[in-house]
Structures are given as structure tokens and as C-alpha cells.
N, C-alpha and C. Protein backbone atom coordinates (compact mmCIF):
# COMPACT_ATOMS: atom_id res chain seq x y z
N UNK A 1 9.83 13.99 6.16
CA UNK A 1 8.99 13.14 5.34
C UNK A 1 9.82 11.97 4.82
N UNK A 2 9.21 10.51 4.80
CA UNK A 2 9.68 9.50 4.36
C UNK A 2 9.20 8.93 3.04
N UNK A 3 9.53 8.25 1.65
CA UNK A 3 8.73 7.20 1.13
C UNK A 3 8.49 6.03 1.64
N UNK A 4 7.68 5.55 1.61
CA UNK A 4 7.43 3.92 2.13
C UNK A 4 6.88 3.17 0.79
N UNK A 5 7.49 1.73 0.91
CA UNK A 5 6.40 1.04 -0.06
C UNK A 5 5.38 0.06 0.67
N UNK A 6 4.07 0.34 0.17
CA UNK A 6 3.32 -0.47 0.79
C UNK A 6 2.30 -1.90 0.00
N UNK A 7 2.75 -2.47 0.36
CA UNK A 7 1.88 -3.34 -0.87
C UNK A 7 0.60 -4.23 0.12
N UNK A 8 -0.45 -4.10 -1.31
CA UNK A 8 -1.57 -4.65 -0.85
C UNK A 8 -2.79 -5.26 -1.91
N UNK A 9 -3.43 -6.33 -1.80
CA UNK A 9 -4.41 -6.86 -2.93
C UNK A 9 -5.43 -5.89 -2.95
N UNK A 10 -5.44 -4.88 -2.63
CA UNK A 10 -6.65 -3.81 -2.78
C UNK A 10 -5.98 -2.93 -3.91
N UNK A 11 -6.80 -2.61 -4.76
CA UNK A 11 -6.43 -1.64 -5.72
C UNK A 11 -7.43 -0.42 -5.30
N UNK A 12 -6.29 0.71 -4.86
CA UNK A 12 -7.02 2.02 -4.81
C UNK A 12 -6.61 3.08 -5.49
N UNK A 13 -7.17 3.28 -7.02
CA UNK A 13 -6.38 4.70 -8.01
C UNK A 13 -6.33 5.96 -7.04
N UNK A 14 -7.81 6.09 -6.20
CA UNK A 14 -7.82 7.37 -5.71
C UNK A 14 -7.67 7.53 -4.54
N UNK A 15 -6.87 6.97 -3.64
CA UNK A 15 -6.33 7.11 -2.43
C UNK A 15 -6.04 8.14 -2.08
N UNK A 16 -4.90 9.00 -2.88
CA UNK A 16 -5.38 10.43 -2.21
C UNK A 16 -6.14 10.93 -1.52
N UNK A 17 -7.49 10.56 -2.66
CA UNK A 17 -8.34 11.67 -2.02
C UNK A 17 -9.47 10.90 -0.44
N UNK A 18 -8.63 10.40 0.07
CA UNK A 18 -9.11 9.43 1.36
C UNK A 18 -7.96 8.64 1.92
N UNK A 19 -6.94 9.06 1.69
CA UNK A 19 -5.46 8.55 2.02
C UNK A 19 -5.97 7.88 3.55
N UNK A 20 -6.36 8.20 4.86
CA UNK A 20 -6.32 7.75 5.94
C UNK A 20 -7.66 6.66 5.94
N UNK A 21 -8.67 6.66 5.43
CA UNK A 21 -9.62 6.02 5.03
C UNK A 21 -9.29 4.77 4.17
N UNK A 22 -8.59 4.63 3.49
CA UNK A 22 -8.33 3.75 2.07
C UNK A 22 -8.63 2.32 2.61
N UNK A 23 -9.16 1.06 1.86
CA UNK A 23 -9.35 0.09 2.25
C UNK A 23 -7.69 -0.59 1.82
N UNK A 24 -6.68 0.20 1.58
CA UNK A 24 -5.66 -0.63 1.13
C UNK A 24 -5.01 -1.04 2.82
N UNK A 25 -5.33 -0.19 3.99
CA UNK A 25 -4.49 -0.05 4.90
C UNK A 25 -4.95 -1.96 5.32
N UNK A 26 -6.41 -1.89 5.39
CA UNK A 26 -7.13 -3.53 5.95
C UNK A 26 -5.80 -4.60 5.41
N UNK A 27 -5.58 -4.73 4.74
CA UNK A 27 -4.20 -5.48 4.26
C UNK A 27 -3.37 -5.07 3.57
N UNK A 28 -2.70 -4.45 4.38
CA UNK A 28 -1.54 -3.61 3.88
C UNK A 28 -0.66 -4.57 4.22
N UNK A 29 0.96 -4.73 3.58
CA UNK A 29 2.11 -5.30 4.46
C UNK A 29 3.59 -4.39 3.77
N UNK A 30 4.03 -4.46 4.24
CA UNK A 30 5.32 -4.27 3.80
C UNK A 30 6.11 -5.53 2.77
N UNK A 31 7.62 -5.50 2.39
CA UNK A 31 8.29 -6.55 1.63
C UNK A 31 8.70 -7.88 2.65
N UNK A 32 9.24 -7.36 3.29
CA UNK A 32 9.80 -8.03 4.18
C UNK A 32 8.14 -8.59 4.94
N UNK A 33 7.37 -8.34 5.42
CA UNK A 33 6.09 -8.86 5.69
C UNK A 33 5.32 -10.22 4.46
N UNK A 34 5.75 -9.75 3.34
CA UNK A 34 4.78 -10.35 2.28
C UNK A 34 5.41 -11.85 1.92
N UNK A 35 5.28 -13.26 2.95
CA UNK A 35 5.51 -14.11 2.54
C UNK A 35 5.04 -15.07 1.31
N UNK A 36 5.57 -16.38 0.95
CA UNK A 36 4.81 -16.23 -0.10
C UNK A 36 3.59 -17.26 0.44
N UNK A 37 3.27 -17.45 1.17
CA UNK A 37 2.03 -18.10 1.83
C UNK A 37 0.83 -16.96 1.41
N UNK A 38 1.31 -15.62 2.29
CA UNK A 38 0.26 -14.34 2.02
C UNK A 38 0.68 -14.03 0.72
N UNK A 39 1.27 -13.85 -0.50
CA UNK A 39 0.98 -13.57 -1.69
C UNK A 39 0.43 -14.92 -2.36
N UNK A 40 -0.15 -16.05 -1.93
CA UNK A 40 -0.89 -17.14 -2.40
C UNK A 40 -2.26 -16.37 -2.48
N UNK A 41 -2.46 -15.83 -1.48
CA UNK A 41 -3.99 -15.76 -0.99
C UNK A 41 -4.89 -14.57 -1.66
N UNK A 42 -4.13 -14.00 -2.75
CA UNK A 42 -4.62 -13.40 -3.61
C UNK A 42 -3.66 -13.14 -5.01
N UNK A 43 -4.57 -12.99 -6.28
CA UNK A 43 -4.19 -13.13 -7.29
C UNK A 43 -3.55 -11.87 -8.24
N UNK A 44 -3.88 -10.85 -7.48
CA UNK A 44 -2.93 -9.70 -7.79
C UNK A 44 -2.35 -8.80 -6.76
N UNK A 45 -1.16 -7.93 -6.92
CA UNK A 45 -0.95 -7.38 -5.85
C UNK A 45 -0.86 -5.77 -6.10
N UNK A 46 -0.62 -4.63 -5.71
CA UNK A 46 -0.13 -3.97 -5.61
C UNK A 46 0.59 -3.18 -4.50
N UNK A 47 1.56 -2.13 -5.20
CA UNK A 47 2.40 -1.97 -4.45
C UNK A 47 2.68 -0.55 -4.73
N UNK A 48 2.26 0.11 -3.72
CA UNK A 48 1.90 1.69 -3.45
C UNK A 48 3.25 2.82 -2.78
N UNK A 49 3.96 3.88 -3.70
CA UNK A 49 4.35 4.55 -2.87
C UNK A 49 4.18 5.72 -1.97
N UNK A 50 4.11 5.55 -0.62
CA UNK A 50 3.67 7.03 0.10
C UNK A 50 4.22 7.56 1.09
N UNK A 51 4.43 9.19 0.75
CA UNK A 51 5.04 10.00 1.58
C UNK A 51 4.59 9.42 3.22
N UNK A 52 4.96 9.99 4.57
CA UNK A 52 4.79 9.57 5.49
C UNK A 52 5.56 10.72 6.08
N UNK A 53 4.16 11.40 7.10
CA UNK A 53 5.34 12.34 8.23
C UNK A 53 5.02 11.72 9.35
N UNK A 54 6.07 11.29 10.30
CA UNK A 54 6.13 10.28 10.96
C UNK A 54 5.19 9.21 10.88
N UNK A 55 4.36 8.60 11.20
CA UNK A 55 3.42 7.47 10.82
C UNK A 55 1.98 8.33 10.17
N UNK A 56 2.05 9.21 9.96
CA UNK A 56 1.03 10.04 9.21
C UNK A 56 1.18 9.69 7.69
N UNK A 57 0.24 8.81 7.08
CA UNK A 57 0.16 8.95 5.64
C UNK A 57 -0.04 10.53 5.00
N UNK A 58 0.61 10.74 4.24
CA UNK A 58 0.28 12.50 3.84
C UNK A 58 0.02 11.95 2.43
N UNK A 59 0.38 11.62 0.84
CA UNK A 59 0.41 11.41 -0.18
C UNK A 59 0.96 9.97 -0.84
N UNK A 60 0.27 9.56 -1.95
CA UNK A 60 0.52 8.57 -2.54
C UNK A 60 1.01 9.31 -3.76
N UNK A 61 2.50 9.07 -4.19
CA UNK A 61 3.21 9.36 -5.35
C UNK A 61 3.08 8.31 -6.42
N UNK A 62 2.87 7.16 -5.92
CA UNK A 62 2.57 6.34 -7.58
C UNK A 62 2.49 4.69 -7.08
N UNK A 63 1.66 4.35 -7.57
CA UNK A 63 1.46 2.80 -7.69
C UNK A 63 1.82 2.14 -8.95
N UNK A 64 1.79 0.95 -8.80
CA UNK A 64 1.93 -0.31 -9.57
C UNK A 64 1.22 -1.47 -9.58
N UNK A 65 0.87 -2.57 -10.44
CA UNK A 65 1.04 -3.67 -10.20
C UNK A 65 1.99 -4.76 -10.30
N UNK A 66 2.06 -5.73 -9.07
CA UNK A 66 3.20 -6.38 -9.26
C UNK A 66 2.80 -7.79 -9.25
């Protein structure tokens, strides 16, 4: 199992419980992905941490906004 951070203008509290479903994945990016052209294009962000067994989302341990 890995953490990943994933950040995205979708705010989802309950991802868990729809982890593979979540509308955060539709624009998801990574850090290194998130230029600041694409953090123009919306006015808040967040930034999600989640377990991962191999590219399998399994759990979200904690979000933020950033």
C-alpha cells in the first residue's frame, strides 16, 4: 500500500464511501501536474490523501483545503 496526494476542485467529505465512483477522480491531478494556468481555472482546491494498492484506490485518510 502507498499514500498518494491527490488534488482536485471537487470537494468530496464522503469519498470513502464511493472511493472508485468519486467525482474528484474527473479532475484529479497530482503536484507536479497542477500548473498555475490549471489552478487559475478554479477558485478553490483540494488536496486529498489516499491509500493505493497498486493503482487501486482503497481509502481516503484525510483531506484539506489548499
Amino acid at each position: 500500500m502507498t499514500n498518494e496526494i491527490v488534488i482536485s476542485p471537487v470537494l468530496d467529505e464522503k469519498m470513502n464511501s464511493h472511493i472508485n465512483d468519486s467525482e474528484v477522480w474527473k479532475k484529479a491531478y497530482t503536484r507536479e501536474e497542477l500548473t498555475d494556468r490549471i489552478r487559475g481555472m478554479h477558485p478553490a482546491w483540494y488536496e486529498y490523501t489516499i491509500q493505493f494498492d497498486g493503482l487501486k484506490p482503497i481509502h481516503m485518510t484525510k483531506y484539506r483545503e489548499i
